[in-house]
C-alpha atoms as a PDB file:
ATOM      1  CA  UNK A   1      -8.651  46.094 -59.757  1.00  0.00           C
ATOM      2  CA  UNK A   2      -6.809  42.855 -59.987  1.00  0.00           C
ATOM      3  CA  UNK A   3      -7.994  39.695 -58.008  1.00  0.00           C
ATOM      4  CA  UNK A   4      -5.471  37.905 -55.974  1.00  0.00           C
ATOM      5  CA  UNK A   5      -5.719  34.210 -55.628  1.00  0.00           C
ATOM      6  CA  UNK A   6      -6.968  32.212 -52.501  1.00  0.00           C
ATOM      7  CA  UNK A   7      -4.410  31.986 -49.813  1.00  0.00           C
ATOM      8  CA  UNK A   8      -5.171  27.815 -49.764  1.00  0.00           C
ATOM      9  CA  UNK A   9      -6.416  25.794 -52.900  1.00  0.00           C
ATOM     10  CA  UNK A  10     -10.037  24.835 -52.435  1.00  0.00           C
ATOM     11  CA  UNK A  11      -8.838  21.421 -54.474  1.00  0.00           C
ATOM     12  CA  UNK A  12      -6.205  20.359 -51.840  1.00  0.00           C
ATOM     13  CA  UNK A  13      -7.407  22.129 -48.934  1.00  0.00           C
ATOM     14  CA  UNK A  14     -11.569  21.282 -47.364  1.00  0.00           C
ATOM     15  CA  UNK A  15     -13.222  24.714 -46.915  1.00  0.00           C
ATOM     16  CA  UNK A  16     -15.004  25.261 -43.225  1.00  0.00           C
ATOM     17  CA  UNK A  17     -16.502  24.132 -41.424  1.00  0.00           C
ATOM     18  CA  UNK A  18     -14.795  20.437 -41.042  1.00  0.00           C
ATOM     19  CA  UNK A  19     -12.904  18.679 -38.146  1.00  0.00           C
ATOM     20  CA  UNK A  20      -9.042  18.015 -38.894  1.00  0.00           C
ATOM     21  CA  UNK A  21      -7.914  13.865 -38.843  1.00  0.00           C
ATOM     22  CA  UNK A  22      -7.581  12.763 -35.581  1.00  0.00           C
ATOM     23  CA  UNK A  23     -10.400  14.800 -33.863  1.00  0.00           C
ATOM     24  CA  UNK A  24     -11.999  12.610 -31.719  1.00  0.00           C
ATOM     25  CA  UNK A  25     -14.753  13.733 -30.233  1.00  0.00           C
ATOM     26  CA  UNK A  26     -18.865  13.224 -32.021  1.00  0.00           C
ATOM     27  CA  UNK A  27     -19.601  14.020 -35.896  1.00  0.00           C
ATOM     28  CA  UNK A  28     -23.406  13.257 -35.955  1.00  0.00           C
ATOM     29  CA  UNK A  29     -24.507  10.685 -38.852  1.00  0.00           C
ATOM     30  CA  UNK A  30     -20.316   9.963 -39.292  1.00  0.00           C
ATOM     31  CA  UNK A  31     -20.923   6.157 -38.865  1.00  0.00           C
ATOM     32  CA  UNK A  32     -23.241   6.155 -41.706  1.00  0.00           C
ATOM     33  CA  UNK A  33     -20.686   7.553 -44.278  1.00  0.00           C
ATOM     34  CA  UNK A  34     -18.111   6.335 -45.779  1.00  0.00           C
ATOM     35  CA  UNK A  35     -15.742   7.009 -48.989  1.00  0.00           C
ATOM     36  CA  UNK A  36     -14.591  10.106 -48.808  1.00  0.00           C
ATOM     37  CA  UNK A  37     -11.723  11.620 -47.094  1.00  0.00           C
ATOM     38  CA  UNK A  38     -12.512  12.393 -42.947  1.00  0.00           C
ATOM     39  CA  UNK A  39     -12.180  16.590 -43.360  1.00  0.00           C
ATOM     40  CA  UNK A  40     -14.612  16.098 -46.610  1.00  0.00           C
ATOM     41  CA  UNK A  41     -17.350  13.996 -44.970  1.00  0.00           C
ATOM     42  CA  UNK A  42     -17.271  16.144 -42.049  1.00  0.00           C
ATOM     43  CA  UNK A  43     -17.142  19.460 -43.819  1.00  0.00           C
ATOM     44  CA  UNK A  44     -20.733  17.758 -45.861  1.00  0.00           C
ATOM     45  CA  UNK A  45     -22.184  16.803 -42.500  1.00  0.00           C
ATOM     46  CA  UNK A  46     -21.602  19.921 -41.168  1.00  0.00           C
ATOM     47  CA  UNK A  47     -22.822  22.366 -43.584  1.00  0.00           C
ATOM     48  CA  UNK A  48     -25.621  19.982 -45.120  1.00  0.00           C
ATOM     49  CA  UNK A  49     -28.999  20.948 -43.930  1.00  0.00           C
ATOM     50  CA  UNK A  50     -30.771  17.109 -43.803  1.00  0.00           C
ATOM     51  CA  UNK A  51     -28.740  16.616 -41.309  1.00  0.00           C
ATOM     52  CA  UNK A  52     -29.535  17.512 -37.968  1.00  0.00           C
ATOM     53  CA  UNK A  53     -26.410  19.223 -36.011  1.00  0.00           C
ATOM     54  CA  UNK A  54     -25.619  21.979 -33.801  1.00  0.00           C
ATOM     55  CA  UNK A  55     -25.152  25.347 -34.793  1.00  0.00           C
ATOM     56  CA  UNK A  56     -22.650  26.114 -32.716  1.00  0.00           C
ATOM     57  CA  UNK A  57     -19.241  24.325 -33.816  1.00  0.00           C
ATOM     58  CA  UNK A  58     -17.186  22.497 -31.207  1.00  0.00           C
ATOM     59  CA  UNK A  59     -13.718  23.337 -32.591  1.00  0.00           C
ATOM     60  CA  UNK A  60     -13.965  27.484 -32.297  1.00  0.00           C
ATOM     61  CA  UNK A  61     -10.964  29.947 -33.486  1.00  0.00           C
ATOM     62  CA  UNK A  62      -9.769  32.844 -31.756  1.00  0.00           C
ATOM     63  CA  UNK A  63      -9.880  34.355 -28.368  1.00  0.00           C
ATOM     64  CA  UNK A  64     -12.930  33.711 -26.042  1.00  0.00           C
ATOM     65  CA  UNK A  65     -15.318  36.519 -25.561  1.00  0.00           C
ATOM     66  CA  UNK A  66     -14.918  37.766 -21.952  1.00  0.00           C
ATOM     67  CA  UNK A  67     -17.676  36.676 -19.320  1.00  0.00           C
ATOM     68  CA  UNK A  68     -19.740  39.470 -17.991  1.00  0.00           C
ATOM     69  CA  UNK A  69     -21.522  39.380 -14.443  1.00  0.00           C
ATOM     70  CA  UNK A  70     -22.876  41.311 -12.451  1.00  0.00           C
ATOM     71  CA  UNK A  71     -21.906  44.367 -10.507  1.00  0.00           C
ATOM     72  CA  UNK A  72     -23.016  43.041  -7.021  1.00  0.00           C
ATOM     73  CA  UNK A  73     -22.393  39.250  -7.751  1.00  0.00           C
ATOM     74  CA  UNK A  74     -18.396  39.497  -6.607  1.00  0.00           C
ATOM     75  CA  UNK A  75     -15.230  40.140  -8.062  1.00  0.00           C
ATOM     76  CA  UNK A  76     -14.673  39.884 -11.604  1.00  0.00           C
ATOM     77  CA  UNK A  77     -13.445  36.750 -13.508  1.00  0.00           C
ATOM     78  CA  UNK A  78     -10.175  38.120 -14.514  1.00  0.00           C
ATOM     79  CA  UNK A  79      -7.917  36.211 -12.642  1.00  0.00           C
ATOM     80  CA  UNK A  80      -6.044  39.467 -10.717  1.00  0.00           C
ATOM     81  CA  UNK A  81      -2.471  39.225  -8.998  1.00  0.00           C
ATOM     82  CA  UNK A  82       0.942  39.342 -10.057  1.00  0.00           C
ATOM     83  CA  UNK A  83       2.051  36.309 -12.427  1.00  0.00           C
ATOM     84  CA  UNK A  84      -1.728  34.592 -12.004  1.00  0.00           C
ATOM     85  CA  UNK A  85      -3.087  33.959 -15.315  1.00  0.00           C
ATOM     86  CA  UNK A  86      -6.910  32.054 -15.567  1.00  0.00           C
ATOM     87  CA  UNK A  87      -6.316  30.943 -18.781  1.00  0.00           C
ATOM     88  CA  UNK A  88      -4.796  27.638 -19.302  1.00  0.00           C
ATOM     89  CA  UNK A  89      -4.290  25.963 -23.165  1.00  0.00           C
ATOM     90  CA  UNK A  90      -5.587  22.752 -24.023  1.00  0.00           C
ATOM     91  CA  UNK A  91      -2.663  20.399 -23.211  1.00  0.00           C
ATOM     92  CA  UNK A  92      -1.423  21.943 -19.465  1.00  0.00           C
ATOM     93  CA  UNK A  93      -0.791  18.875 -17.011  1.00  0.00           C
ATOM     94  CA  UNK A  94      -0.417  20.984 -14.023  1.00  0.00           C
ATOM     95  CA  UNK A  95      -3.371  21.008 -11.247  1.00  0.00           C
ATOM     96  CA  UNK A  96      -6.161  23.486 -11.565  1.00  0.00           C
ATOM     97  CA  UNK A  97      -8.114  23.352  -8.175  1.00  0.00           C
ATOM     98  CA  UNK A  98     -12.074  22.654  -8.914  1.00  0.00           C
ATOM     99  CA  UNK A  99     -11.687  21.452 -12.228  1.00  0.00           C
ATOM    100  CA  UNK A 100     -13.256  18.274 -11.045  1.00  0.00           C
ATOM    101  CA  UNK A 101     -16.665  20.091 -10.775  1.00  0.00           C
ATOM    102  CA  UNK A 102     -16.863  21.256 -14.565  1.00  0.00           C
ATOM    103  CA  UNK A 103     -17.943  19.398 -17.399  1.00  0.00           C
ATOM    104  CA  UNK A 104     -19.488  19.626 -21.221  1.00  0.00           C
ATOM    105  CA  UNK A 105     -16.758  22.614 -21.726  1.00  0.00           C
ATOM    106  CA  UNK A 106     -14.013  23.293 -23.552  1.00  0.00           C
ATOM    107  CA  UNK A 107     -11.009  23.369 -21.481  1.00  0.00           C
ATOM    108  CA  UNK A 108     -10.524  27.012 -21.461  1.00  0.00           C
ATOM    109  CA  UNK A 109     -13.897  27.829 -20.175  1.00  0.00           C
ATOM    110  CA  UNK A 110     -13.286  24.909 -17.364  1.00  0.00           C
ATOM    111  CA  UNK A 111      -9.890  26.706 -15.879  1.00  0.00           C
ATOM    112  CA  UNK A 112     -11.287  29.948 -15.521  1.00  0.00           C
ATOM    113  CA  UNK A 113     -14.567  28.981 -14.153  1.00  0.00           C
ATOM    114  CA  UNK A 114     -12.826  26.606 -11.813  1.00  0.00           C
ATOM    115  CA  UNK A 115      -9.713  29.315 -11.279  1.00  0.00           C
ATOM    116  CA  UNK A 116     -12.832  31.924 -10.307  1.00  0.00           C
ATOM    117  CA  UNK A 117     -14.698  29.576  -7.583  1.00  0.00           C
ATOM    118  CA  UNK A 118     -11.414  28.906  -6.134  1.00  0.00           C
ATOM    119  CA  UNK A 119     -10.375  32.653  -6.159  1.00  0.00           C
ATOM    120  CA  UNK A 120     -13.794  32.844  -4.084  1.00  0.00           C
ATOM    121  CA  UNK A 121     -13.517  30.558  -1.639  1.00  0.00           C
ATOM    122  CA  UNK A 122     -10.458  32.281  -0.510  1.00  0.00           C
ATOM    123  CA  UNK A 123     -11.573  35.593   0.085  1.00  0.00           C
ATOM    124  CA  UNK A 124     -14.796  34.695   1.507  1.00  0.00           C
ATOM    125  CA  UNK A 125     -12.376  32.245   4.090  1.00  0.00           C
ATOM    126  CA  UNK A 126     -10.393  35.326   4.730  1.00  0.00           C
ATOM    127  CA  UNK A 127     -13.557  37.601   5.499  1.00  0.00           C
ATOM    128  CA  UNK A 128     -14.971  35.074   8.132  1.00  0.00           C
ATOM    129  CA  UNK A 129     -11.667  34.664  10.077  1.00  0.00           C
ATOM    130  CA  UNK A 130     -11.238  38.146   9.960  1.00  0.00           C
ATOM    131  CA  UNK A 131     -11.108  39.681  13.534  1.00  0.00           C
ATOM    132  CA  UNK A 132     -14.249  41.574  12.947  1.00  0.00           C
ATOM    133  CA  UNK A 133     -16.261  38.092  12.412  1.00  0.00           C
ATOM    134  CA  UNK A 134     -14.459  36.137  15.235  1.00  0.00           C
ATOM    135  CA  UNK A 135     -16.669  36.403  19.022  1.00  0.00           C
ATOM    136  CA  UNK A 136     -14.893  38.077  21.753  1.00  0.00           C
ATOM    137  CA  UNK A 137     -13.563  35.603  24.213  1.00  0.00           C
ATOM    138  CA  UNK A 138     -11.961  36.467  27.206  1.00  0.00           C
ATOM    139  CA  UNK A 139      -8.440  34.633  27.420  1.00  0.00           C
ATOM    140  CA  UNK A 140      -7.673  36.059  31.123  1.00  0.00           C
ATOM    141  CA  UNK A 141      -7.591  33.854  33.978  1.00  0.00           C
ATOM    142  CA  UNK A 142      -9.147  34.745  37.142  1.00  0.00           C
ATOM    143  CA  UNK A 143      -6.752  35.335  39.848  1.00  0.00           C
ATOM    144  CA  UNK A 144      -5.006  32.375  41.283  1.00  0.00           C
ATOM    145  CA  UNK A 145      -2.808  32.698  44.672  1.00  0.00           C
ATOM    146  CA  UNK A 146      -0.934  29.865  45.464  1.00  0.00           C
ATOM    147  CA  UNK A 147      -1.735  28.133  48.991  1.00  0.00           C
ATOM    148  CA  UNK A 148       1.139  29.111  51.659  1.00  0.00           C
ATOM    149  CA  UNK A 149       2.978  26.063  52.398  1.00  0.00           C
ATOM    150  CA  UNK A 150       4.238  25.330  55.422  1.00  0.00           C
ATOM    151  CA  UNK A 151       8.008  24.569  56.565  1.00  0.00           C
ATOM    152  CA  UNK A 152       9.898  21.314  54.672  1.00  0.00           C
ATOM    153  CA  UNK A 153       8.678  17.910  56.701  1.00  0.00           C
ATOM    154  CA  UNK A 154      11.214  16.518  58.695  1.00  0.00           C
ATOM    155  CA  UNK A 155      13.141  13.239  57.911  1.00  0.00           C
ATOM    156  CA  UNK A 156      11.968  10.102  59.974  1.00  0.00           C
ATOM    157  CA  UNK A 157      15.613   8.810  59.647  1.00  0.00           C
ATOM    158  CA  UNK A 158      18.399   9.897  58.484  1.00  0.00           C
ATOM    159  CA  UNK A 159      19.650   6.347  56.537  1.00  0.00           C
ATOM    160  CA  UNK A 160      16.080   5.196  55.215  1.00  0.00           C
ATOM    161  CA  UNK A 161      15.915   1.144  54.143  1.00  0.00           C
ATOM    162  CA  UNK A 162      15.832   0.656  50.330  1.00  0.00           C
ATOM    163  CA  UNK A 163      12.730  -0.953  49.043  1.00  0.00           C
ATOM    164  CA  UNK A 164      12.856  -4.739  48.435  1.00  0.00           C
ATOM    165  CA  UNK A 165      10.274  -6.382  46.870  1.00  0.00           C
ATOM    166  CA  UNK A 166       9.045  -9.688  48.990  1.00  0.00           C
ATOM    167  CA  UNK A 167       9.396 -12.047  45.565  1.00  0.00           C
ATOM    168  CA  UNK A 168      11.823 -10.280  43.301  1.00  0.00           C
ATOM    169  CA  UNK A 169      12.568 -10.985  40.034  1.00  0.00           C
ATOM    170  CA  UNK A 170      15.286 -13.427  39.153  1.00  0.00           C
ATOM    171  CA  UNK A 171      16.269 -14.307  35.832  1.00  0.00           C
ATOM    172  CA  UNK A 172      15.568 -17.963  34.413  1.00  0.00           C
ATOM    173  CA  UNK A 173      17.978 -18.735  32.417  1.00  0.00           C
ATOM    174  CA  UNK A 174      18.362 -21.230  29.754  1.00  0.00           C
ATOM    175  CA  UNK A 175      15.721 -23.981  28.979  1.00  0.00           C
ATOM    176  CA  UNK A 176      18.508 -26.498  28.310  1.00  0.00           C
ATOM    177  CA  UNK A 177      19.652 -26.175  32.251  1.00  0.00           C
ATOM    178  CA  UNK A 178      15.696 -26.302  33.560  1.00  0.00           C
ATOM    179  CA  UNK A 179      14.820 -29.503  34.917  1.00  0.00           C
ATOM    180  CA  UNK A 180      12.284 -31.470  33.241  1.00  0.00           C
ATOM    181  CA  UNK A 181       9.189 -30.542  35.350  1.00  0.00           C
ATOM    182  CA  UNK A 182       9.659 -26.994  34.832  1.00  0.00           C
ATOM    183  CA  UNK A 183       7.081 -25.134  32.976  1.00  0.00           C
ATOM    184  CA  UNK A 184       9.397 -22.518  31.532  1.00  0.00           C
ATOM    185  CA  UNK A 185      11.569 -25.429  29.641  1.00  0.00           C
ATOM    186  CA  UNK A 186      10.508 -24.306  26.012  1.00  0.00           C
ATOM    187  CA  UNK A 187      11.319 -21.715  23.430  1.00  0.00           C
ATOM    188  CA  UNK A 188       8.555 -18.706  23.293  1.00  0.00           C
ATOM    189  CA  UNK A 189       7.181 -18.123  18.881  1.00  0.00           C
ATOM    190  CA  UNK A 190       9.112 -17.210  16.878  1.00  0.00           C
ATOM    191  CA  UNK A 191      12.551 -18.272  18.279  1.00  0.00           C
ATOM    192  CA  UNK A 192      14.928 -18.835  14.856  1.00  0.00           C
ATOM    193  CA  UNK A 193      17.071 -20.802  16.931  1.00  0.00           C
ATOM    194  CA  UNK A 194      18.468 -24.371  16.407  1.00  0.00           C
ATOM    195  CA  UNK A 195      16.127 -26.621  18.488  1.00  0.00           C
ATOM    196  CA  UNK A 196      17.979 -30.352  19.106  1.00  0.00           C
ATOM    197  CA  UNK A 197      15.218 -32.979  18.252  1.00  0.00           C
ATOM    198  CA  UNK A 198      12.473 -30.655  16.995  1.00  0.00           C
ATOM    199  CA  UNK A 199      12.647 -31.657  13.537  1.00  0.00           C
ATOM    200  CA  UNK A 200      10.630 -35.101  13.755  1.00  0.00           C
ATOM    201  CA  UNK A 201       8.009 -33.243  16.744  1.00  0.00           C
ATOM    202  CA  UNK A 202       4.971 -32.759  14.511  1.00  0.00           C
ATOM    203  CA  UNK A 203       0.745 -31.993  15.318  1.00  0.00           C
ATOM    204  CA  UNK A 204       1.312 -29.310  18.098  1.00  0.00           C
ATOM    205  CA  UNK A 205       2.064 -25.859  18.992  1.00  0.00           C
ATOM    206  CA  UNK A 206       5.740 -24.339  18.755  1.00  0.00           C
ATOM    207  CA  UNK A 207       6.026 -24.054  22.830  1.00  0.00           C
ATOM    208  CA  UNK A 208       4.986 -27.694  23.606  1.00  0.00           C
ATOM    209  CA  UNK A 209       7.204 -29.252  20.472  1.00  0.00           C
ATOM    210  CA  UNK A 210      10.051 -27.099  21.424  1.00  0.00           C
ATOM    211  CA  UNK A 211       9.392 -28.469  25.800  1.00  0.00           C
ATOM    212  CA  UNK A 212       9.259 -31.977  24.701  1.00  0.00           C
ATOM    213  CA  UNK A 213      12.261 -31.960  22.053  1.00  0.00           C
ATOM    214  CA  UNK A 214      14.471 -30.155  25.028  1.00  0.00           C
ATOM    215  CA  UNK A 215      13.050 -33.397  27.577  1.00  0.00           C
ATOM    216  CA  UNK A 216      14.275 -35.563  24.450  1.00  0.00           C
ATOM    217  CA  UNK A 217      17.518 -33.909  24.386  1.00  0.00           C
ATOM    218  CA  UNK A 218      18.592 -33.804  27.810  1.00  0.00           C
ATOM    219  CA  UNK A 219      17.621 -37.793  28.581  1.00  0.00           C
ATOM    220  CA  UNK A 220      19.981 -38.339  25.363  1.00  0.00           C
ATOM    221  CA  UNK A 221      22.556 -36.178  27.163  1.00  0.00           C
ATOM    222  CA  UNK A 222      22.620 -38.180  30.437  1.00  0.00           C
ATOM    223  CA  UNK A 223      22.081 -41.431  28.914  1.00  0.00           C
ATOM    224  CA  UNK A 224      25.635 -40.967  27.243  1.00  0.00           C
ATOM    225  CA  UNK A 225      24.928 -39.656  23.918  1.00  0.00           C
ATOM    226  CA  UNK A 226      24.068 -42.907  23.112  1.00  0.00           C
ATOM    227  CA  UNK A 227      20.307 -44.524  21.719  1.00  0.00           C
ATOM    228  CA  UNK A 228      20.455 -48.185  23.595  1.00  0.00           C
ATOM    229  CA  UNK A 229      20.425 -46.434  26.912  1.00  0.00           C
ATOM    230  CA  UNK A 230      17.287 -44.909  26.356  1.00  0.00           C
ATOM    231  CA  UNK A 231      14.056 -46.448  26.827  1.00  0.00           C
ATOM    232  CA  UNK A 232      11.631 -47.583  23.863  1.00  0.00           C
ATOM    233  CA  UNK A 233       8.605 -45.554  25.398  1.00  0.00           C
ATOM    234  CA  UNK A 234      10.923 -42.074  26.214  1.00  0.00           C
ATOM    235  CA  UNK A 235      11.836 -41.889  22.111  1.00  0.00           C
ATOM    236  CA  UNK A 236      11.245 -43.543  19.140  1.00  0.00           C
ATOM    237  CA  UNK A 237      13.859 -41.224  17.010  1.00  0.00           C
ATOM    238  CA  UNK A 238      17.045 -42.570  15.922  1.00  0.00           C
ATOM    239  CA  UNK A 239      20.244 -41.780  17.437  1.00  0.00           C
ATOM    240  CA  UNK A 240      22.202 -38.793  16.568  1.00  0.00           C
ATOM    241  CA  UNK A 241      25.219 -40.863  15.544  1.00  0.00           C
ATOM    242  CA  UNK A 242      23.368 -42.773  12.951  1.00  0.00           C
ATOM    243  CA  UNK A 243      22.321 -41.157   9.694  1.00  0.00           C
ATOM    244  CA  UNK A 244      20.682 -44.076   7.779  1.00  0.00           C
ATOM    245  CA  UNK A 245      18.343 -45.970  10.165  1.00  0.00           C
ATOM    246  CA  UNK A 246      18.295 -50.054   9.581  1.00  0.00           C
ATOM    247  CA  UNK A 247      14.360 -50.371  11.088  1.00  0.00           C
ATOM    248  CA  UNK A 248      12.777 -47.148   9.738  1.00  0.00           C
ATOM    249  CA  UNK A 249      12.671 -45.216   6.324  1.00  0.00           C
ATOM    250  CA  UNK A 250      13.978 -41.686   5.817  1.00  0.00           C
ATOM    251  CA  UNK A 251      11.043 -38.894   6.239  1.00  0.00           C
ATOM    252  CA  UNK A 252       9.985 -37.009   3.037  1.00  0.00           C
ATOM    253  CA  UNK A 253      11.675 -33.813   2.045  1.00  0.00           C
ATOM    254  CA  UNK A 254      14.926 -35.330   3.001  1.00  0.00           C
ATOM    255  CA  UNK A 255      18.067 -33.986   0.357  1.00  0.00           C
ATOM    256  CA  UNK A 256      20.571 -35.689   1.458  1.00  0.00           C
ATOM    257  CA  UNK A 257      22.146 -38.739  -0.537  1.00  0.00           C
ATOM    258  CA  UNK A 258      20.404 -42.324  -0.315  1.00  0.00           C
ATOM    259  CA  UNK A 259      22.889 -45.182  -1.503  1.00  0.00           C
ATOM    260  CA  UNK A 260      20.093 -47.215  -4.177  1.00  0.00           C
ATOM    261  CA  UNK A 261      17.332 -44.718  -3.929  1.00  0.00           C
ATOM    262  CA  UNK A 262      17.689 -43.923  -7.717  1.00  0.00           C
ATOM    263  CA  UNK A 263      17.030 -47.501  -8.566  1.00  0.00           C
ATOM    264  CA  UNK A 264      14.010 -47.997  -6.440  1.00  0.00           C
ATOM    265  CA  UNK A 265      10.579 -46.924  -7.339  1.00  0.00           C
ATOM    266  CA  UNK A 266       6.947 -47.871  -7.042  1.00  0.00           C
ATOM    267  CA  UNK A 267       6.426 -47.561  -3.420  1.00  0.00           C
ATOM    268  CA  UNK A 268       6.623 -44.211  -0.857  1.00  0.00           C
ATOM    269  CA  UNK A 269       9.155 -42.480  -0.343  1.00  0.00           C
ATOM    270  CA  UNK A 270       9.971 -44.079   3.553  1.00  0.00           C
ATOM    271  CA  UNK A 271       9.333 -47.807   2.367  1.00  0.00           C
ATOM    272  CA  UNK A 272      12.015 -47.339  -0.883  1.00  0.00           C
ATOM    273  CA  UNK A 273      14.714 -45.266   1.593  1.00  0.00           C
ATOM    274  CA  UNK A 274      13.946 -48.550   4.221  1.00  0.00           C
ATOM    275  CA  UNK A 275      14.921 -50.638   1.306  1.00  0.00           C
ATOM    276  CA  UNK A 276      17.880 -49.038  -0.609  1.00  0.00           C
ATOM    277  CA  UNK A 277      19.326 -48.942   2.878  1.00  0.00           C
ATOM    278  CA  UNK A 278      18.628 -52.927   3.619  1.00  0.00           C
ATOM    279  CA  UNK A 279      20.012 -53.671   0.123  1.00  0.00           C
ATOM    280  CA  UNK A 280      23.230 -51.625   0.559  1.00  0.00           C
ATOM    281  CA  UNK A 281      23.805 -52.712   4.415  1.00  0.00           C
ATOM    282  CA  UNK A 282      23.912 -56.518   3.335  1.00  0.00           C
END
């Protein structure tokens, strides 16, 4: 009877056992070899008997034997129900409830284990709220007869007073129209507002800037809108109609335009603004 030949070449293809390229998981003694092709140094490790490995080879072919258990240990680990399969191959992204609590397996044997303790958990939920498990409580209430009441109370008057509180409520209104000594003449946190001589108040909290800015404000206002009227010991800002003070510099962070700024340097930033403006007034 005539021979056929080998369905793969021996030459070009390894023989088993041997892991493919790109297996990634532990060859024993692998680190330790070198110049041959991966599939042919595994395939020697593998089948060479110096070399201590496990019988049992990691990558297996065909279907999984079916688990057997016992009679009286539950239902079976076929996964039972219409379009429920336990089986799941290598590669599925979707969520298998209790996979977290399986390890050292291949994947296969991790989904249906998993698949099977989850399958369990339900029914034995199911059996203990089952009406045969719950305790009987009685839900009826014991009999409750309303007191009789007696005929509607008669009206004292027949047009009662509205209330009126002794010290009702009256609105405030603005803190520019408070007078000075008022203690409600500032602007509560977090007020986005525009704030009239706020800018150059500095060291204390929003509510007292904001109270003594508005005092600042409203002397201006009565003195005429004009800085000689005011006393030196009320302000020491300059007046609203002059940009470019002659006896103080300019505070830092300022953007506007400084005639001779760009040709001063070597001093702060008030003392060269206190110059350029000197040097350009004269």
């Amino acid at each position: 009877m005539e021979k056929f030949p080998p369905k793969f070449s021996k030459t070009l293809v390894t023989p088993d056992p041997h892991y493919i390229p790109g297996y990634a998981g532990y060859c024993p003694q692998l680190k330790y070899h070198m110049g041959k092709p991966y599939a042919q140094l595994t395939a020697r490790l593998l089948s060479a008997p110096d070399v201590a490995h496990s019988q049992r080879l990691v990558l297996q072919s065909g279907h999984l034997p079916p688990t057997q258990t016992d009679p009286g240990e539950g239902p079976s680990r076929s996964w039972s129900g219409p379009g429920r399969h336990r089986e799941r191959i290598p590669g599925y992204t979707g969520f298998v409830p209790r996979s977290q609590n399986y390890f050292s397996r291949t994947y296969t044997e991790v989904c249906r284990d998993a698949l099977y303790e989850f399958e369990s958990d339900i029914k034995r939920r199911i059996q203990l709220t089952s009406s045969d498990h719950l305790p009987a409580v009685n839900y009826s209430l014991p009999d409750f007869r309303p007191p009789k009441l007696n005929t509607p109370l008669t009206a004292i008057s027949k047009d009662p007073a509205p209330f009126r509180p002794a010290n009702p409520w009256k609105p405030l209104g603005s803190p520019y129209f408070m007078p000075d000594s008022s203690p409600y003449k500032y602007f509560i946190s977090g007020f986005t507002g525009y704030v009239p001589k706020s800018r150059f108040l500095i060291g204390t909290g929003y509510p007292i800037t904001t109270n003594q800015a508005l005092i600042q404000f409203g002397k201006q206002m009565k003195a005429g809108n004009s800085a000689i009227a005011l006393k030196e010991d009320d302000s020491n800002l300059p007046s609203i109609n002059t940009i470019y003070s002659r006896h103080h510099g300019i505070i830092p962070s300022f953007t506007g335009h400084v005639p001779g700024y760009r040709f001063q340097y070597g001093q702060t930033f008030g003392q060269l603004t206190n110059n350029a403006l000197a040097n350009t007034q004269r």
